[in-house]
N, C-alpha and C. Protein backbone atom coordinates (compact mmCIF):
# COMPACT_ATOMS: atom_id res chain seq x y z
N UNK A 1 41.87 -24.23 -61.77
CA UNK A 1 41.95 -23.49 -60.54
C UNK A 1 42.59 -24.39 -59.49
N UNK A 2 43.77 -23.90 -58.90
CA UNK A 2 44.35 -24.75 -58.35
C UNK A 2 43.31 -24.11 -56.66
N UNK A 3 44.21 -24.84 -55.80
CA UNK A 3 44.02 -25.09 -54.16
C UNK A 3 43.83 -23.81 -53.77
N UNK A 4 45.62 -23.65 -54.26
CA UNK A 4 45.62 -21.83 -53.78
C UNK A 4 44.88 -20.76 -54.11
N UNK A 5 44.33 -20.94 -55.49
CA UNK A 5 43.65 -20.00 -56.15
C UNK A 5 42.19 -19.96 -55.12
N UNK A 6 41.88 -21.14 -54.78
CA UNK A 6 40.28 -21.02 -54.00
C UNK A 6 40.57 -20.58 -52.87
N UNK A 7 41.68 -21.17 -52.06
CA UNK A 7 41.41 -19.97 -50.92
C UNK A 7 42.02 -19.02 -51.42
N UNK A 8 42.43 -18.36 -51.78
CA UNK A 8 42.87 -16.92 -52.19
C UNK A 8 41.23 -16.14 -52.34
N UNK A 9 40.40 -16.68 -53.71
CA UNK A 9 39.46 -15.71 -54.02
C UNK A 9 38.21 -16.34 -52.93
N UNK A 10 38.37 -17.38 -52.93
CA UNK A 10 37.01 -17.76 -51.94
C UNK A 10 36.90 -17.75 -50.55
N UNK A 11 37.64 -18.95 -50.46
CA UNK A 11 38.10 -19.13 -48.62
C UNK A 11 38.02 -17.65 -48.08
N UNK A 12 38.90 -17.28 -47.94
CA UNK A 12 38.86 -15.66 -47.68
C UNK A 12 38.10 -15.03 -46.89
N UNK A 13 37.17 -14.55 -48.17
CA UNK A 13 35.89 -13.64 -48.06
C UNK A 13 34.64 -14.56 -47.50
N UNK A 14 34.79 -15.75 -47.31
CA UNK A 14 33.99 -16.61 -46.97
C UNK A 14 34.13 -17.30 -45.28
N UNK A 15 35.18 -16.70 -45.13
CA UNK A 15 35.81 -17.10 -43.67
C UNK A 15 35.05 -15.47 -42.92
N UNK A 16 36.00 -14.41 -43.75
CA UNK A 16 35.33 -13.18 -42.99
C UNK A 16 33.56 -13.14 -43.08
N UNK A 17 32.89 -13.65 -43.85
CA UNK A 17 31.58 -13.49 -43.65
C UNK A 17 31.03 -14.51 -42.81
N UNK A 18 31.69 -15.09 -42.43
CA UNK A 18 30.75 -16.12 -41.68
C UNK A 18 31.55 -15.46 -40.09
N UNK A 19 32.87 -15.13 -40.04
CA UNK A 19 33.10 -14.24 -38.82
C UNK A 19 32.26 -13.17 -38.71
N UNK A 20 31.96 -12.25 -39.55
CA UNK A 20 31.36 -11.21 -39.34
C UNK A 20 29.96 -11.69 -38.66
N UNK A 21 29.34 -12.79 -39.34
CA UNK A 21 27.74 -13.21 -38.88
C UNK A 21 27.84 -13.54 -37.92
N UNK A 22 29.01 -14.49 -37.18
CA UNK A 22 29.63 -14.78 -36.28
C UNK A 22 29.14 -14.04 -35.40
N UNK A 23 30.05 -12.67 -35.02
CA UNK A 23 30.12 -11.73 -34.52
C UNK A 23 28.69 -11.09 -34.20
N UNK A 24 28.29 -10.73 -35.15
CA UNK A 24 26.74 -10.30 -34.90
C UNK A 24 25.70 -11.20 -34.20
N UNK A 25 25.91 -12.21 -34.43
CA UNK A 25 25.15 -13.11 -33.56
C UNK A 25 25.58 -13.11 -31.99
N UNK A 26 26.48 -13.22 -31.84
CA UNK A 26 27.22 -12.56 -30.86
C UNK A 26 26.63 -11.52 -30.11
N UNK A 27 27.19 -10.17 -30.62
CA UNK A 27 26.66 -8.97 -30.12
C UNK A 27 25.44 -8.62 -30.41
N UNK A 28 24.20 -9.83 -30.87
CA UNK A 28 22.88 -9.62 -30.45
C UNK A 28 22.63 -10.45 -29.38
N UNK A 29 22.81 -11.63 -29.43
CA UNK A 29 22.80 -12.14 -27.98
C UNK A 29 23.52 -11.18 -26.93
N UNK A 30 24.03 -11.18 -26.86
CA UNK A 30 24.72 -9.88 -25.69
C UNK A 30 23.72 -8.13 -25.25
N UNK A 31 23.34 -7.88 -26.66
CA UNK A 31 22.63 -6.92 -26.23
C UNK A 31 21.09 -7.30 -25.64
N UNK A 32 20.50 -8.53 -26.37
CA UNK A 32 19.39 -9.35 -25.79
C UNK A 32 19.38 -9.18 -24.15
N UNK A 33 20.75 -10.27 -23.86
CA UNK A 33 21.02 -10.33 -22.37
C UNK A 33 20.94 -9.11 -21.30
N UNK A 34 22.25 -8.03 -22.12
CA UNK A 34 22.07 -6.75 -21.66
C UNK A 34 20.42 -6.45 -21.16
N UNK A 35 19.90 -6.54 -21.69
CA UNK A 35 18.26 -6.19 -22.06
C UNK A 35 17.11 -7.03 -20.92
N UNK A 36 17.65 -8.03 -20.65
CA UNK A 36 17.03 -8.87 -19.79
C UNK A 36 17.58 -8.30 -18.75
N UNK A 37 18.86 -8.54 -18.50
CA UNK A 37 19.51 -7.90 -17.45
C UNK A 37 18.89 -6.30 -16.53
N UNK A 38 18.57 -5.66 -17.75
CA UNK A 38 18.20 -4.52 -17.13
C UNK A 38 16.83 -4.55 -16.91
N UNK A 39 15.63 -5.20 -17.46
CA UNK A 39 14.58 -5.84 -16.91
C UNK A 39 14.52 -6.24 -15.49
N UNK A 40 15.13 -7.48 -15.56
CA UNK A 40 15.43 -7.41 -14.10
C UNK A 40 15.50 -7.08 -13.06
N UNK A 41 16.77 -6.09 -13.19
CA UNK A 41 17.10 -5.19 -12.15
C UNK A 41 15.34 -3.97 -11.89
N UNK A 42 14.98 -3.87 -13.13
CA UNK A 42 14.02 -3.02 -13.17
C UNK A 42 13.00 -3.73 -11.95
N UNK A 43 12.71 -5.01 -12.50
CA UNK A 43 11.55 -6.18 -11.41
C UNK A 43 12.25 -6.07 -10.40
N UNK A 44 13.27 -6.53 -10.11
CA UNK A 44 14.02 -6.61 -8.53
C UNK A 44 13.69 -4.93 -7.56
N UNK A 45 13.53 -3.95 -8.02
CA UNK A 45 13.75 -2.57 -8.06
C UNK A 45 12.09 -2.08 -7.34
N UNK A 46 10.99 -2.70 -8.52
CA UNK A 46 9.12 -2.68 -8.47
C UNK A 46 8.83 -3.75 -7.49
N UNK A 47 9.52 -4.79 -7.26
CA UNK A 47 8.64 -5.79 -6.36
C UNK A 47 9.62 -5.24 -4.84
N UNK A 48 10.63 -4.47 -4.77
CA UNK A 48 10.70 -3.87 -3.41
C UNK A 48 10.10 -3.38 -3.05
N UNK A 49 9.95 -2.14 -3.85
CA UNK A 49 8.66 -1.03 -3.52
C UNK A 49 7.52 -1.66 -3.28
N UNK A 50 6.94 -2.30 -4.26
CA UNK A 50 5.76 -3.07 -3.90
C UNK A 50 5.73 -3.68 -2.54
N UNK A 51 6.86 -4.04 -2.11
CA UNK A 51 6.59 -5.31 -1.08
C UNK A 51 6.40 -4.15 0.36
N UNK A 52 7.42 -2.89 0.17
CA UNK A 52 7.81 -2.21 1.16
C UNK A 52 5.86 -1.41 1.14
N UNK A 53 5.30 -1.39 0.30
CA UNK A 53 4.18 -0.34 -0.21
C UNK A 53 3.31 -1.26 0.27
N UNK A 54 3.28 -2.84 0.47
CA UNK A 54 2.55 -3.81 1.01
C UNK A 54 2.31 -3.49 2.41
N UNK A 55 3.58 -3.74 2.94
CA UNK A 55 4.20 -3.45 4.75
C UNK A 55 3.32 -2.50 5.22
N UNK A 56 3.49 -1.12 4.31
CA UNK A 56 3.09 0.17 4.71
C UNK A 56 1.47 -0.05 4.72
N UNK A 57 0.39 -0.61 3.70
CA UNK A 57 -0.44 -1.01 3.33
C UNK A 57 -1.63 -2.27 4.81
N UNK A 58 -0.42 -2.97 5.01
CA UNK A 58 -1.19 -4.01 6.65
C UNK A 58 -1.11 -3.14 7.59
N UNK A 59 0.50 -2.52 7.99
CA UNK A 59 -0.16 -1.41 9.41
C UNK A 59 -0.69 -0.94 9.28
N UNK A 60 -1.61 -0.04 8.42
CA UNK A 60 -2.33 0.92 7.82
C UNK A 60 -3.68 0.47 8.09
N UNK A 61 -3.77 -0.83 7.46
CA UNK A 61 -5.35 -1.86 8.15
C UNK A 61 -5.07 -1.86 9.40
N UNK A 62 -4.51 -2.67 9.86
CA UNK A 62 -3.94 -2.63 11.75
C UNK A 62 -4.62 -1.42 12.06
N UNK A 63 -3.96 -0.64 11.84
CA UNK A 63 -4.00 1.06 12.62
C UNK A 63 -5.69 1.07 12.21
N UNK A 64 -6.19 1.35 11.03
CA UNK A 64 -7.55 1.47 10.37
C UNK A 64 -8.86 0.37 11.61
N UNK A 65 -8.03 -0.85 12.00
CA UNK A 65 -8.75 -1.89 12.16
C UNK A 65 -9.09 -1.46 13.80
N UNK A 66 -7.84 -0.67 14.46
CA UNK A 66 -7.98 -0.19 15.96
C UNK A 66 -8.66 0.62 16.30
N UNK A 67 -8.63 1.82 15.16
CA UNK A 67 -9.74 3.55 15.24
C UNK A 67 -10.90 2.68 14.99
N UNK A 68 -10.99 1.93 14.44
CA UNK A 68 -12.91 1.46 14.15
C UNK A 68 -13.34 0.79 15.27
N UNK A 69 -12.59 -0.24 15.91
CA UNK A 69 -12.84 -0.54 17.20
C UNK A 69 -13.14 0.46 18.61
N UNK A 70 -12.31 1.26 18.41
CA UNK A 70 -12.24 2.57 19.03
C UNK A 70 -13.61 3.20 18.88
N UNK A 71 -13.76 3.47 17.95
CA UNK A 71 -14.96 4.13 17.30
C UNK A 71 -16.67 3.80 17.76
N UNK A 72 -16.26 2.33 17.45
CA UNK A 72 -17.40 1.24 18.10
C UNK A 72 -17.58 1.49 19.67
N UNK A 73 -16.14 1.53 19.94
CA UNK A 73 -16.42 1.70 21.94
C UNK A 73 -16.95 3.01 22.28
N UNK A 74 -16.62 3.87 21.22
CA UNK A 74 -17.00 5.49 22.05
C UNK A 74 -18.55 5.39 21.37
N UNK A 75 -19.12 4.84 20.55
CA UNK A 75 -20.27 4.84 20.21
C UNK A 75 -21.38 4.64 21.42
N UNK A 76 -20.37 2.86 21.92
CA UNK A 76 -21.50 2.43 23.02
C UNK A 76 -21.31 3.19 24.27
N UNK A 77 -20.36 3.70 24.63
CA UNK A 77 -20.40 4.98 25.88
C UNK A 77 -21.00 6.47 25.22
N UNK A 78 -21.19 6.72 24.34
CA UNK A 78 -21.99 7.71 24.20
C UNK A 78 -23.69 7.34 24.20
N UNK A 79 -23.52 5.95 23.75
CA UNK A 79 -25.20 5.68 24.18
C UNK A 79 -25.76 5.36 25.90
N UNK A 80 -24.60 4.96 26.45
CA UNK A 80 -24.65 4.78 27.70
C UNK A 80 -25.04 6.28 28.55
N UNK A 81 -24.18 7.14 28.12
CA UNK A 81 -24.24 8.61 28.58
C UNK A 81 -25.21 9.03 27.99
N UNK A 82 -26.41 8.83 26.78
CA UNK A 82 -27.18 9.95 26.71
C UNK A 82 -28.06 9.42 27.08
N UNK A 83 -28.54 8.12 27.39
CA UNK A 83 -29.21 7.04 28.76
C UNK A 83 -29.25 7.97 30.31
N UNK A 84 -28.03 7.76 30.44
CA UNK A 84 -27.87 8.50 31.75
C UNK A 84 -28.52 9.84 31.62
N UNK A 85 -28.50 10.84 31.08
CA UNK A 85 -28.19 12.14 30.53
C UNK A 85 -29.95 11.99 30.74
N UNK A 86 -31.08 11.43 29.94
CA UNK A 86 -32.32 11.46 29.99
C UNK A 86 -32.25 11.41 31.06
N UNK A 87 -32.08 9.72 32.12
CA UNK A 87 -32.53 9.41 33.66
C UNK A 87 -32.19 10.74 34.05
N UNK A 88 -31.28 11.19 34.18
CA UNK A 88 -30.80 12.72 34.76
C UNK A 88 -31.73 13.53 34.92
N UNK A 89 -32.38 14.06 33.59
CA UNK A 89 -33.40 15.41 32.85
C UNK A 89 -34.61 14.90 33.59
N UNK A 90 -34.94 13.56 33.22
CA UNK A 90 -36.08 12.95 34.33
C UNK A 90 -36.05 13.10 35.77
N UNK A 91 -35.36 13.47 36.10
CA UNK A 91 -35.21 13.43 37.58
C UNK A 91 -35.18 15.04 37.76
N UNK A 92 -34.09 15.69 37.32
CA UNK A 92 -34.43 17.10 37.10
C UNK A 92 -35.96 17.70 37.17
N UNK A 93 -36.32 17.22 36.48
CA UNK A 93 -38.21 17.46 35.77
C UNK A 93 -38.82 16.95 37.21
N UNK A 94 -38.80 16.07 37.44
CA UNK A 94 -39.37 15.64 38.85
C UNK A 94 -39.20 16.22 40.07
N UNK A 95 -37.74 16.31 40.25
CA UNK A 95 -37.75 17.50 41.56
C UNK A 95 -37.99 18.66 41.40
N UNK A 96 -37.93 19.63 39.81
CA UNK A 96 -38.74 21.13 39.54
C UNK A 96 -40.14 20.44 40.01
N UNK A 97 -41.25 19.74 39.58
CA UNK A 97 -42.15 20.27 39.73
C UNK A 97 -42.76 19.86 41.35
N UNK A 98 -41.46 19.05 42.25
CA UNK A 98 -42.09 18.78 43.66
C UNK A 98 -41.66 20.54 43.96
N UNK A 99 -40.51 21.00 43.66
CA UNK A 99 -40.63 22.13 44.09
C UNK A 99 -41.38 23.64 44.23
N UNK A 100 -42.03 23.23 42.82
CA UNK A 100 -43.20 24.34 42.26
C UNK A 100 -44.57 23.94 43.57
N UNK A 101 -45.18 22.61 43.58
CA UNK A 101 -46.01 22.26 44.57
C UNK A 101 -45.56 22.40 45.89
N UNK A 102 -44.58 23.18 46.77
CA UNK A 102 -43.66 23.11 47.84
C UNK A 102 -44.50 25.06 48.12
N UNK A 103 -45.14 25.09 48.84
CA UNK A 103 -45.34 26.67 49.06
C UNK A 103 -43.70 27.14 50.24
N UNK A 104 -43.94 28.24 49.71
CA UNK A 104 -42.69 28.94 50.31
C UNK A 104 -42.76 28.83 51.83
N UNK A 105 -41.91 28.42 52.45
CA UNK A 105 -41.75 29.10 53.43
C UNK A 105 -40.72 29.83 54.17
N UNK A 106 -41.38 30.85 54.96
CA UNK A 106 -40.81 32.29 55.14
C UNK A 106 -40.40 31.79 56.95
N UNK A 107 -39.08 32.03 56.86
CA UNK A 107 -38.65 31.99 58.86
C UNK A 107 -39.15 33.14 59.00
N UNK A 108 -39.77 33.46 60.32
CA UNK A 108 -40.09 34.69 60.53
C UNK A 108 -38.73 35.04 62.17
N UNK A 109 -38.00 36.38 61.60
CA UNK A 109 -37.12 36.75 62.71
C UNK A 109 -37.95 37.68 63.70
């Protein structure tokens, strides 16, 4: 078997198979990448939202954190007012019954 004869039947088919594996190794790394790639974009895509869903999430406490304060203040003026509101009824009650002990009196024309 001469030189020529081996690459003729060997070389050859032995060049294209190791191109072909070549190749495939190739276009699996590539679709791998592809694949990460679109991962990615997917994470880049969820941690916006997330971050924007965060934002929305603190004013939301903020705002939450002001009505409760709020809440707290109208509490202590409603206890203030139904304070008052008794002293009031008490005093009410006191001048009905000086008035009941008060006999009428009649101007005479």
């Amino acid at each position: 078997m001469t030189l020529q004869d081996f690459m003729t039947y060997f070389l050859t088919p032995a060049v294209a198979a190791i191109s072909w594996l070549a190749a495939r190794f190739v276009e699996k790394r590539k679709r791998n990448n592809d694949f990460i790639s679109e991962l990615q974009k997917t994470i880049d895509v969820l941690v916006a939202k997330y971050t924007e869903t965060l934002q929305e999430l603190v004013a939301l406490k903020g705002q939450n954190a002001q009505l409760l304060a709020g809440q707290v203040q109208m509490e202590i003026q409603m206890k203030q007012l139904k304070e008052e509101n008794a002293k009031f009824r008490e005093e009410i009650e006191r001048l009905n019954e000086m008035l009941t002990n008060i006999k009428s009196i009649r101007v005479s024309k």
